[in-house]
C-alpha atoms as a PDB file:
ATOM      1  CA  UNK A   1      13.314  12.719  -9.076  1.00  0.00           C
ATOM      2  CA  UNK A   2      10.167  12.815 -10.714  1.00  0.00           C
ATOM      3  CA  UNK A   3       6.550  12.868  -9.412  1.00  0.00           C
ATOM      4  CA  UNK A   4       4.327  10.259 -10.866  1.00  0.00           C
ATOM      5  CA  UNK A   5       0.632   9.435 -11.689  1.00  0.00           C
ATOM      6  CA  UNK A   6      -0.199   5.602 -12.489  1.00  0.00           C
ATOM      7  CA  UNK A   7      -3.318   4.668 -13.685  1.00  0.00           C
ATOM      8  CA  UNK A   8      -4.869   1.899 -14.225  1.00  0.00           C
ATOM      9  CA  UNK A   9      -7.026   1.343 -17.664  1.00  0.00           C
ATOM     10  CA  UNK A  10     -10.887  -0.073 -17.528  1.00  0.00           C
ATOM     11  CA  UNK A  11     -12.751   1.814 -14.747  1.00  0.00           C
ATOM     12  CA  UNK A  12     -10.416   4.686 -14.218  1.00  0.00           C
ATOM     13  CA  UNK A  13      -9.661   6.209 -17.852  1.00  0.00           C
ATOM     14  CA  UNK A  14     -12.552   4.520 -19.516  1.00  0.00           C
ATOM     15  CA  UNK A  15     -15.811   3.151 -18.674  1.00  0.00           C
ATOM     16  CA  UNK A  16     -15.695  -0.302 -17.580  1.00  0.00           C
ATOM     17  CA  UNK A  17     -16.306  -2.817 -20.182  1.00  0.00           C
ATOM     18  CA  UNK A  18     -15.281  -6.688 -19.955  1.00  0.00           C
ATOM     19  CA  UNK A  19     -12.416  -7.508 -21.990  1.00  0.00           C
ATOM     20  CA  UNK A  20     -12.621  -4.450 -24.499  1.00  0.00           C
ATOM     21  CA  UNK A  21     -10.199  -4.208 -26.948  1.00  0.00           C
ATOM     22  CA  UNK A  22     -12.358  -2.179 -29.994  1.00  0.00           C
ATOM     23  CA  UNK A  23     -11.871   1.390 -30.486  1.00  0.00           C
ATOM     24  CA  UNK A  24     -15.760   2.297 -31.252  1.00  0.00           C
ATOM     25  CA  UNK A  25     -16.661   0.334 -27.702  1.00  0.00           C
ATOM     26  CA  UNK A  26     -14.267   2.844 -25.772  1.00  0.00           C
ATOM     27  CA  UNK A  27     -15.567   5.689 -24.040  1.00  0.00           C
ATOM     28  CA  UNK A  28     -13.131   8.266 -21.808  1.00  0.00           C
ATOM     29  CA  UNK A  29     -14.535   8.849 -18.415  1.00  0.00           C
ATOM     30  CA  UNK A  30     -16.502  12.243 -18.284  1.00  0.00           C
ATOM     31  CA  UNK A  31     -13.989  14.829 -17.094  1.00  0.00           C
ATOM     32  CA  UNK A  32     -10.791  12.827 -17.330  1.00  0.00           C
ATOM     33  CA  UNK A  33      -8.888  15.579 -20.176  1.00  0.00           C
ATOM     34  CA  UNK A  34      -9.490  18.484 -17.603  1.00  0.00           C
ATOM     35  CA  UNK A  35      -9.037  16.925 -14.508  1.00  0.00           C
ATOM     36  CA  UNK A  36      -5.458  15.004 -15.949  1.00  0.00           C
ATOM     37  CA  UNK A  37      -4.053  18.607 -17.386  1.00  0.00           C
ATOM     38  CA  UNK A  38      -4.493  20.129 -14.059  1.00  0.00           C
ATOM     39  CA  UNK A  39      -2.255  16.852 -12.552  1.00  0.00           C
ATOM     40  CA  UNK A  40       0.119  16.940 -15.547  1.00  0.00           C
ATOM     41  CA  UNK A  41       0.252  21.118 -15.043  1.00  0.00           C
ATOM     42  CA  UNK A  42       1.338  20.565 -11.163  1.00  0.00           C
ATOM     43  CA  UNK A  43       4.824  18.546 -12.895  1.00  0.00           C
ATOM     44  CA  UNK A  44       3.037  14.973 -12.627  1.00  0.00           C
ATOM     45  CA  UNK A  45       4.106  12.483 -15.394  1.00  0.00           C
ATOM     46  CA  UNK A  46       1.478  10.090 -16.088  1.00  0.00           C
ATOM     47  CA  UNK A  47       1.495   6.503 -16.665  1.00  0.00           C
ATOM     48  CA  UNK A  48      -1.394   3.381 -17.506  1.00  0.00           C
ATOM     49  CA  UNK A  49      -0.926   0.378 -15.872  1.00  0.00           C
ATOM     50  CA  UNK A  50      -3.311  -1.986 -16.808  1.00  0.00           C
ATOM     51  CA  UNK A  51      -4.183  -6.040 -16.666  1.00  0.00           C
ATOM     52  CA  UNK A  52      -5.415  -6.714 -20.057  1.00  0.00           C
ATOM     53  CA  UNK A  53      -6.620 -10.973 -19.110  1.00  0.00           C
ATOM     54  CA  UNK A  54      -8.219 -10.973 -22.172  1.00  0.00           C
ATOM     55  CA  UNK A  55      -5.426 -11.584 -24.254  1.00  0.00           C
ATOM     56  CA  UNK A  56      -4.254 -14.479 -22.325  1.00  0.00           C
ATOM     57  CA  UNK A  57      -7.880 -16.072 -22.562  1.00  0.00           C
ATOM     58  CA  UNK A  58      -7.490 -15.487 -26.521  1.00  0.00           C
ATOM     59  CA  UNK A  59     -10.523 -12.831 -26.380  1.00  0.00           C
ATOM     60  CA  UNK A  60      -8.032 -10.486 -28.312  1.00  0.00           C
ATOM     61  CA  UNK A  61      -4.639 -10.183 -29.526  1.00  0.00           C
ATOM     62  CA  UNK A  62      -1.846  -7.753 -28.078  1.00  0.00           C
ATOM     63  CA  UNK A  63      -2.423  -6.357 -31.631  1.00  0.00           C
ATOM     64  CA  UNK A  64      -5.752  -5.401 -30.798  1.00  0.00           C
ATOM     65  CA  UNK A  65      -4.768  -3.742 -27.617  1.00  0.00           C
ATOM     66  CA  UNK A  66      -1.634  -2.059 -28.871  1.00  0.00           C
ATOM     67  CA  UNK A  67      -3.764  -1.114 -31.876  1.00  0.00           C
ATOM     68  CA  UNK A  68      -6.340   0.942 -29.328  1.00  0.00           C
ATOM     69  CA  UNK A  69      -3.829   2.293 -27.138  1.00  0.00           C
ATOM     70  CA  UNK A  70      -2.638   4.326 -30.124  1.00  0.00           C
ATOM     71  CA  UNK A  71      -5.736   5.501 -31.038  1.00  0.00           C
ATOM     72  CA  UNK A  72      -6.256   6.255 -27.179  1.00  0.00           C
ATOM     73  CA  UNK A  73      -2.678   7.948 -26.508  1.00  0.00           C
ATOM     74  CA  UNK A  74      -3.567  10.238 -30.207  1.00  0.00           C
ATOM     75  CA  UNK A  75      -6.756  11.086 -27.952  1.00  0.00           C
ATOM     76  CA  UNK A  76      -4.827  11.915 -24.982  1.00  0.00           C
ATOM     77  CA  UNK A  77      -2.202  14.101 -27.306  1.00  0.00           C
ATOM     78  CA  UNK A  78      -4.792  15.949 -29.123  1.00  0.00           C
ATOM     79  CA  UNK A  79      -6.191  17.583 -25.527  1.00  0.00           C
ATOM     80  CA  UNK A  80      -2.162  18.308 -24.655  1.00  0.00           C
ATOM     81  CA  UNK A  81      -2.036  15.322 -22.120  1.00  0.00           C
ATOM     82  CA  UNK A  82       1.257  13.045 -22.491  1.00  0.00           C
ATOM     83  CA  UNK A  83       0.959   9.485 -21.069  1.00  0.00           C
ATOM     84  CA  UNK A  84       4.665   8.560 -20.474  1.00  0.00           C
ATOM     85  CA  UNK A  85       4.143   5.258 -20.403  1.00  0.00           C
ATOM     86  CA  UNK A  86       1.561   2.274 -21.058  1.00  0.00           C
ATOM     87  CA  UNK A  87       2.627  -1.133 -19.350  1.00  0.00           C
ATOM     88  CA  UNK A  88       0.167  -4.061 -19.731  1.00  0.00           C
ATOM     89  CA  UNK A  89      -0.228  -7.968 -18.246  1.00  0.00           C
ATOM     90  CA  UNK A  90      -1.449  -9.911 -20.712  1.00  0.00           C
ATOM     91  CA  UNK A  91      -1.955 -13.132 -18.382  1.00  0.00           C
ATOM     92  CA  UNK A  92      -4.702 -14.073 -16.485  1.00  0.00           C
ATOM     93  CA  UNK A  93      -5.240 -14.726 -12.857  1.00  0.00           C
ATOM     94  CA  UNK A  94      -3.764 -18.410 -12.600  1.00  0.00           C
ATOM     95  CA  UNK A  95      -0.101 -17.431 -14.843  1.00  0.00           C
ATOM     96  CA  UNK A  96       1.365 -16.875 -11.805  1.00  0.00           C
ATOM     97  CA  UNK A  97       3.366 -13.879 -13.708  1.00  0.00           C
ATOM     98  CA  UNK A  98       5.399 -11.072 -12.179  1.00  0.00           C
ATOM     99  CA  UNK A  99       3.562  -8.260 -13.906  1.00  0.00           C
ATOM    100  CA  UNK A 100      -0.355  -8.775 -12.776  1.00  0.00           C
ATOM    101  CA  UNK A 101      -1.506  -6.194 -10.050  1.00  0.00           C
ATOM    102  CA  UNK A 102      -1.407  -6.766  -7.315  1.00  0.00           C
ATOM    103  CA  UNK A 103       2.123  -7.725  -8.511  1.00  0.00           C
ATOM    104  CA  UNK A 104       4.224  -4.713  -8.886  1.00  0.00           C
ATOM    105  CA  UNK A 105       6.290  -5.997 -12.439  1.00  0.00           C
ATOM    106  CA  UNK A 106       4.773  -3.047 -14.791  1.00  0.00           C
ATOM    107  CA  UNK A 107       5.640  -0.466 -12.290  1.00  0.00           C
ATOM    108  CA  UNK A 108       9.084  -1.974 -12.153  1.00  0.00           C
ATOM    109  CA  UNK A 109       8.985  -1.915 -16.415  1.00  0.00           C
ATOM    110  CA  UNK A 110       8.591   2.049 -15.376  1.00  0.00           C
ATOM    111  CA  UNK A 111      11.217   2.566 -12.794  1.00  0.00           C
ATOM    112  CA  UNK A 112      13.598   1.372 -15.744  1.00  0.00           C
ATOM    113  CA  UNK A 113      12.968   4.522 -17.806  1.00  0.00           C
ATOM    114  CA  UNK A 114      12.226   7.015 -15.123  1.00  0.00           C
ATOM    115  CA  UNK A 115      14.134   8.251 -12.023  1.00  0.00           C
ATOM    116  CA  UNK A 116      10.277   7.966  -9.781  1.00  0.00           C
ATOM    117  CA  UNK A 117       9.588   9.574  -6.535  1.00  0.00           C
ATOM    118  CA  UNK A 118       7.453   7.005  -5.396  1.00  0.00           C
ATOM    119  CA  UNK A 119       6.839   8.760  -1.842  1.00  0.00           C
ATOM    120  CA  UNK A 120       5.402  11.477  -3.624  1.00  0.00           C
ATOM    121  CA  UNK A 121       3.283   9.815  -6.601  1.00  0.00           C
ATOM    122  CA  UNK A 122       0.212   8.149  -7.083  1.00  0.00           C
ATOM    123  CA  UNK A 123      -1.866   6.001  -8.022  1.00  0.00           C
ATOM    124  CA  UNK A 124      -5.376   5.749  -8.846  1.00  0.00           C
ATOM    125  CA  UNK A 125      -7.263   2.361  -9.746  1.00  0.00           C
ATOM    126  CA  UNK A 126     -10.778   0.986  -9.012  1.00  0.00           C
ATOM    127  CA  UNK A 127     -10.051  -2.711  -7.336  1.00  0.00           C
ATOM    128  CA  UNK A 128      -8.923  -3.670  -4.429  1.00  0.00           C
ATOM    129  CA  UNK A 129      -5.537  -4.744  -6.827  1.00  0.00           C
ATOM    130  CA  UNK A 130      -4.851  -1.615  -7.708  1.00  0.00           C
ATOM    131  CA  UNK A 131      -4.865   0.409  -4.661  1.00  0.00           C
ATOM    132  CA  UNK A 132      -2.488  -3.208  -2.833  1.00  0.00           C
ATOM    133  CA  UNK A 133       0.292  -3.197  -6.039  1.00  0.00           C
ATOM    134  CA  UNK A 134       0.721   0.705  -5.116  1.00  0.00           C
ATOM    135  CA  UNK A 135       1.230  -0.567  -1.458  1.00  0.00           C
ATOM    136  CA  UNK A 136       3.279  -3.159  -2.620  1.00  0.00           C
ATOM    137  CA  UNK A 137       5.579  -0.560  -4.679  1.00  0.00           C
ATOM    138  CA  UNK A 138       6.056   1.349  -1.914  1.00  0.00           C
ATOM    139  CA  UNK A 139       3.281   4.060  -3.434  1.00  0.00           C
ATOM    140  CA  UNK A 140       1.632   5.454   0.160  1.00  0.00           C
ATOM    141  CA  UNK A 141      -0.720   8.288  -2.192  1.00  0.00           C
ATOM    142  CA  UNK A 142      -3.487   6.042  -3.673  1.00  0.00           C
ATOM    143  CA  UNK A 143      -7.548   7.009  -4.503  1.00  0.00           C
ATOM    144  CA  UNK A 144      -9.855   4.928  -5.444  1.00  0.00           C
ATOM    145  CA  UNK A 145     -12.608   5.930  -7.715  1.00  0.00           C
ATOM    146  CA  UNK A 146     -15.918   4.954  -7.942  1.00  0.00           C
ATOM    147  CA  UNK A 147     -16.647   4.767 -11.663  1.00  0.00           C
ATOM    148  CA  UNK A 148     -15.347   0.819 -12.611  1.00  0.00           C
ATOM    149  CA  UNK A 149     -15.273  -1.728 -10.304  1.00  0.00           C
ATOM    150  CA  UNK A 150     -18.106  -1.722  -6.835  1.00  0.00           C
ATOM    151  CA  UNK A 151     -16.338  -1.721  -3.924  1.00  0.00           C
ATOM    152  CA  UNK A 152     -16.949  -1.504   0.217  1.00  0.00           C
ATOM    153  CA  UNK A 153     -15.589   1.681   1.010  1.00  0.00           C
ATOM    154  CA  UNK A 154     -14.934   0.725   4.427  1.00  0.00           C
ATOM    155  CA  UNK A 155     -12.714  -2.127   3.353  1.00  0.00           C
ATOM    156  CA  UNK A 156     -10.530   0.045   0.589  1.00  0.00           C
ATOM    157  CA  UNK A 157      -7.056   0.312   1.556  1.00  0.00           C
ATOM    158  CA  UNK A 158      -6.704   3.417  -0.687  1.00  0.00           C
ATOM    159  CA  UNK A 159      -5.970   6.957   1.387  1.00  0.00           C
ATOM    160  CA  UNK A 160      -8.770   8.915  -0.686  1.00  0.00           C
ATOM    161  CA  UNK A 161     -11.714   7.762  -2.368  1.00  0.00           C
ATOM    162  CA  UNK A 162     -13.910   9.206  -5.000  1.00  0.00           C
ATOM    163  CA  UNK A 163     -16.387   9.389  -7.378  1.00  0.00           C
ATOM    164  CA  UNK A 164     -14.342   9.138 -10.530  1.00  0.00           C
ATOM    165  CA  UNK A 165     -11.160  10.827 -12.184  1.00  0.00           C
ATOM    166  CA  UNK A 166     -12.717  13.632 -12.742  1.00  0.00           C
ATOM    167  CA  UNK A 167     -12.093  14.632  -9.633  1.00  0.00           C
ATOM    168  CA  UNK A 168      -8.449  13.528  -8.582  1.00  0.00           C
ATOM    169  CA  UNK A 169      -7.562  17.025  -9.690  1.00  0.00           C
ATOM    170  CA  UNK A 170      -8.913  18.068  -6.054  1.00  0.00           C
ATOM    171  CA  UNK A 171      -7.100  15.506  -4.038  1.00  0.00           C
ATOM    172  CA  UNK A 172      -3.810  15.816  -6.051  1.00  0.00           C
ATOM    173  CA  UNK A 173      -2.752  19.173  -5.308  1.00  0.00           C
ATOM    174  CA  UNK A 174       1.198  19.345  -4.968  1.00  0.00           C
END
């Protein structure tokens, strides 16, 4: 079986901007190429899970955001880092869909490719709905960083928290 990362999008991989969907608006959190080759290095496979509302309030297309994920995963390639996966919910709070986290759907759209450990993988997100979809797939390993969303660190369900990706590296060590 294979160990996993997931992570979600806007506050974890880049810096948090409402509905962004324009390649000269994103920005890769400081630290993310180094910190992600040391995960990928320890036999991690990484994936981005991400709810992507604007498209179902007609801010964007799913052409826009498939158009920057490309340019994003090219990014992620050129510094040796594979992303195995991208899964997205285009709907918006009130859809009542399967896929939008807290929901567990685009971690299910995974498990249909890959044979996942999910004992031993992780995930790392920056809202509450994050770190609760990893408890509701069964993912026990979750950290919750700092650099997106503000949060109450004494009512995060996640197991580590920290300042941003950059340093998952340190809690992610087998």
């Amino acid at each position: 079986m294979t160990k996993a990362v997931f992570l979600d999008r806007d506050g974890v991989v880049n810096v948090e901007k409402n509905y962004l969907y324009k390649i000269e608006d994103f920005e890769f959190i400081d630290g993310i190429f180094d910190s992600l080759k040391k995960v990928q290095n320890l036999g991690y496979k990484l994936f981005i899970i991400t709810n992507q509302s604007g498209i179902g309030r007609g801010y964007y297309t799913k052409e826009d955001f498939e158009k920057l994920t490309s340019w994003m995963l090219q990014e992620f390639r050129n510094n040796e880092i594979v992303i195995s996966q991208v899964e997205l919910c285009p709907h918006g709070p009130d859809d009542n869909c399967l896929c939008r986290k807290p929901k567990t759907g685009m971690i299910d759209k995974i498990l249909e490719n890959y044979n996942i450990d999910l004992e031993n993988s992780w995930l790392v997100g920056d809202k509450y709905s994050d770190i609760k979809c990893a408890k509701n797939a069964g993912i026990l390993n979750t950290i919750q960083v700092k650099s997106g969303h503000k949060f109450n660190e004494n009512e995060s369900l996640a197991k580590y928290i920290c300042e941003s990706i950059k340093d998952i590296d340190k809690i992610i060590q087998t």
